[in-house]
Every structure is written in structure tokens, then in C-alpha cells.
Protein backbone atom coordinates (compact mmCIF):
# COMPACT_ATOMS: atom_id res chain seq x y z
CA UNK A 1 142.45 91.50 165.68
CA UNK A 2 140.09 93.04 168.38
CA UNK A 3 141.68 90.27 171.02
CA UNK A 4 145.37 91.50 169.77
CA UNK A 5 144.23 95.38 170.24
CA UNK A 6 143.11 94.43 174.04
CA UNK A 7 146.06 92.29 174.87
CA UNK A 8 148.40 95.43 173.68
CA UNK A 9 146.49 97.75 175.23
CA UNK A 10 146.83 95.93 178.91
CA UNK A 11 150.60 95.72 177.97
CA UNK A 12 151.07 99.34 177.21
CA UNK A 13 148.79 99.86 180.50
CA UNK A 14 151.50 97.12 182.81
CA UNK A 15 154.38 99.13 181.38
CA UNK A 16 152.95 102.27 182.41
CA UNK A 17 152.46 101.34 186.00
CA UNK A 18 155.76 99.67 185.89
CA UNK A 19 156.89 103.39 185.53
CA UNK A 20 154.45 105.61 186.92
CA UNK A 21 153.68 103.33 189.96
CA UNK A 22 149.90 103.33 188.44
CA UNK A 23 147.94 101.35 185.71
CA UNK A 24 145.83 104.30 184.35
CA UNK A 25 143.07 104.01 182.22
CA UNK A 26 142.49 105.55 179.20
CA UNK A 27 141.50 109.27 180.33
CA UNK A 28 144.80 108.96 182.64
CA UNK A 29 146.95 107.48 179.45
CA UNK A 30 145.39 110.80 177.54
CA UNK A 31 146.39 113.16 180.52
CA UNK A 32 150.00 111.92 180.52
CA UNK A 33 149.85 111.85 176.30
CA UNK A 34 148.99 115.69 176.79
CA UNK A 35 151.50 116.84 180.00
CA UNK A 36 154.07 115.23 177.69
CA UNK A 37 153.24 116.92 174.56
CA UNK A 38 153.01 119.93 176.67
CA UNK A 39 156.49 119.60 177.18
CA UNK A 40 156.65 121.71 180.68
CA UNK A 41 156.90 119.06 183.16
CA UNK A 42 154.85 117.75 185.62
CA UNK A 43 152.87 120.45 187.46
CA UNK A 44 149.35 121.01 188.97
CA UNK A 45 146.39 121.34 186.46
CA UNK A 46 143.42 122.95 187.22
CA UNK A 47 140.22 120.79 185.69
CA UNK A 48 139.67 123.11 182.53
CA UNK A 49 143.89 122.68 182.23
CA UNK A 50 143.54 118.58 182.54
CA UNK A 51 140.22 119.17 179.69
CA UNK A 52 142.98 120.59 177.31
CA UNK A 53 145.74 118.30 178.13
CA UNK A 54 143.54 115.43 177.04
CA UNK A 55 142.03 117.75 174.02
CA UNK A 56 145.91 118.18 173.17
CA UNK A 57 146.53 114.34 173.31
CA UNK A 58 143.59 113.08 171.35
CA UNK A 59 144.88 115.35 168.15
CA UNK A 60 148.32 114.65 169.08
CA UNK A 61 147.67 110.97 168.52
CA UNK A 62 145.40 111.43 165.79
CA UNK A 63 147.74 113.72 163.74
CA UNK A 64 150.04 111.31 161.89
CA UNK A 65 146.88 109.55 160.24
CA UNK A 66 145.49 113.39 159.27
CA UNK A 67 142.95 114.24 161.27
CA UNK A 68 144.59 117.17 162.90
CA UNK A 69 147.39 119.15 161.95
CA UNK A 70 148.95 121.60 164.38
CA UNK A 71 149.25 125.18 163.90
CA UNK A 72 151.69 126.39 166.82
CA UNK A 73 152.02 127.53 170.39
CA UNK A 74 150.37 130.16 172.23
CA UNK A 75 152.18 132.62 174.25
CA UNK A 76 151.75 130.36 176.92
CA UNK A 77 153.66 127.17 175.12
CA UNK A 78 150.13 125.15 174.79
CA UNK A 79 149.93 123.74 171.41
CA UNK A 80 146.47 124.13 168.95
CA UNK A 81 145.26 121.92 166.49
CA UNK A 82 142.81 122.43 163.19
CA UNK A 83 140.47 119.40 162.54
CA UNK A 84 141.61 118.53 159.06
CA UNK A 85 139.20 115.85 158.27
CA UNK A 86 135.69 114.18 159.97
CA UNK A 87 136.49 111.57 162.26
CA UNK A 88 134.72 108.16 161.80
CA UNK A 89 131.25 107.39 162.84
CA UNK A 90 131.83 104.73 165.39
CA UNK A 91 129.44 103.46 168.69
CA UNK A 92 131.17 103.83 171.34
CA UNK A 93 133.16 100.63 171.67
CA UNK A 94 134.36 101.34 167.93
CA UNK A 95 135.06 104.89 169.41
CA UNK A 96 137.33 103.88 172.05
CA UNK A 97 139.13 101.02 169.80
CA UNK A 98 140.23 103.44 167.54
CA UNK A 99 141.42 105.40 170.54
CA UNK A 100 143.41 102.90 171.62
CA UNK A 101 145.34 101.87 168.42
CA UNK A 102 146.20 105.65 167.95
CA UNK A 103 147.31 105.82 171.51
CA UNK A 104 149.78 102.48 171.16
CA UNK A 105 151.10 103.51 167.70
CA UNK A 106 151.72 107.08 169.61
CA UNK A 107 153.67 105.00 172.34
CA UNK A 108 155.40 103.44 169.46
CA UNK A 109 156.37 106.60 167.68
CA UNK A 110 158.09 107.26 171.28
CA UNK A 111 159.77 104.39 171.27
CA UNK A 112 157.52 103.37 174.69
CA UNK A 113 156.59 100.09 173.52
């Protein structure tokens, strides 16, 4: 299973430079998760913009399996989340496995991959 996770994760990574013109790696996959669920385009981001961007992509992938729900908008059109449950104790390998699956089933939920 871990083998099948990697080899769909380099996949996911090949179709995104076939697009994008770059293979990112998992903090750019995260940035381009959150400008998307933004939903105002591409535009420039300012460090603490491109911390919530990825902040707004980690619940946004973690949401369908509970872990966040979202509450709404701002008055600026950035979205906000409430933890709804712990998230697992993993190392950091663990950590960044379960990352990954909730970043290819969010590809999948777009139709991506």
C-alpha cells in the first residue's frame, strides 16, 4: 500500500507539471490546493497570505473525512475552518502519508486525477 501511495503521489506530481510547467512538492501542491479554494485567481501573496493558503488547503483536504468543517467567508472572501476532531498521532513520515492520500483523494474529488 505505502509503494501504491508513492507511485500516485509522483503521478499526481507529473500531471501537475504537465500543467503548471513545474513538479511541485508538497508545500507547492498545498499552495495551489489553497489559491484554488480561494477561488480569486492567481495573484501575488505576501508570506503570512501563502501561510493561510496552505492553512486553507490542509482543512480543505481534510474536511470530507471530518476533521474540519467550514464556517464561511470573511469580508475579504478567505474561507475559516473549526477543528472538529484531533488529528492522528503520527511521526512524521506517517504525518506526511496521510497528507498525501488526503491531497490525491482532493485531486480526485476535482476530477484532476
Amino acid at each position: 500500500m505505502e509503494e501504491d501511495l508513492q507511485v500516485r503521489w509522483l503521478k499526481l506530481r507529473i500531471k501537475l507539471k504537465e500543467r503548471f510547467g513545474i513538479k511541485p512538492d508538497m508545500n507547492g501542491i498545498l499552495l495551489l490546493i489553497g489559491v484554488q479554494e480561494l477561488g480569486q485567481g492567481p495573484q501575488e501573496f505576501s508570506k503570512e497570505q501563502k501561510q493561510d493558503l496552505m492553512h486553507i488547503a490542509i482543512c480543505s483536504v481534510l474536511l470530507p473525512s471530518g476533521y474540519y468543517s467550514m464556517d464561511g467567508n470573511d469580508e475579504e472572501g478567505w474561507p475559516h475552518f473549526t477543528q472538529m476532531k484531533a488529528l492522528p498521532e503520527f511521526d512524521l513520515f506517517e504525518q506526511e502519508n496521510f497528507l498525501k492520500d488526503h491531497v490525491l483523494l482532493y485531486f480526485q474529488s476535482q476530477s484532476f486525477i
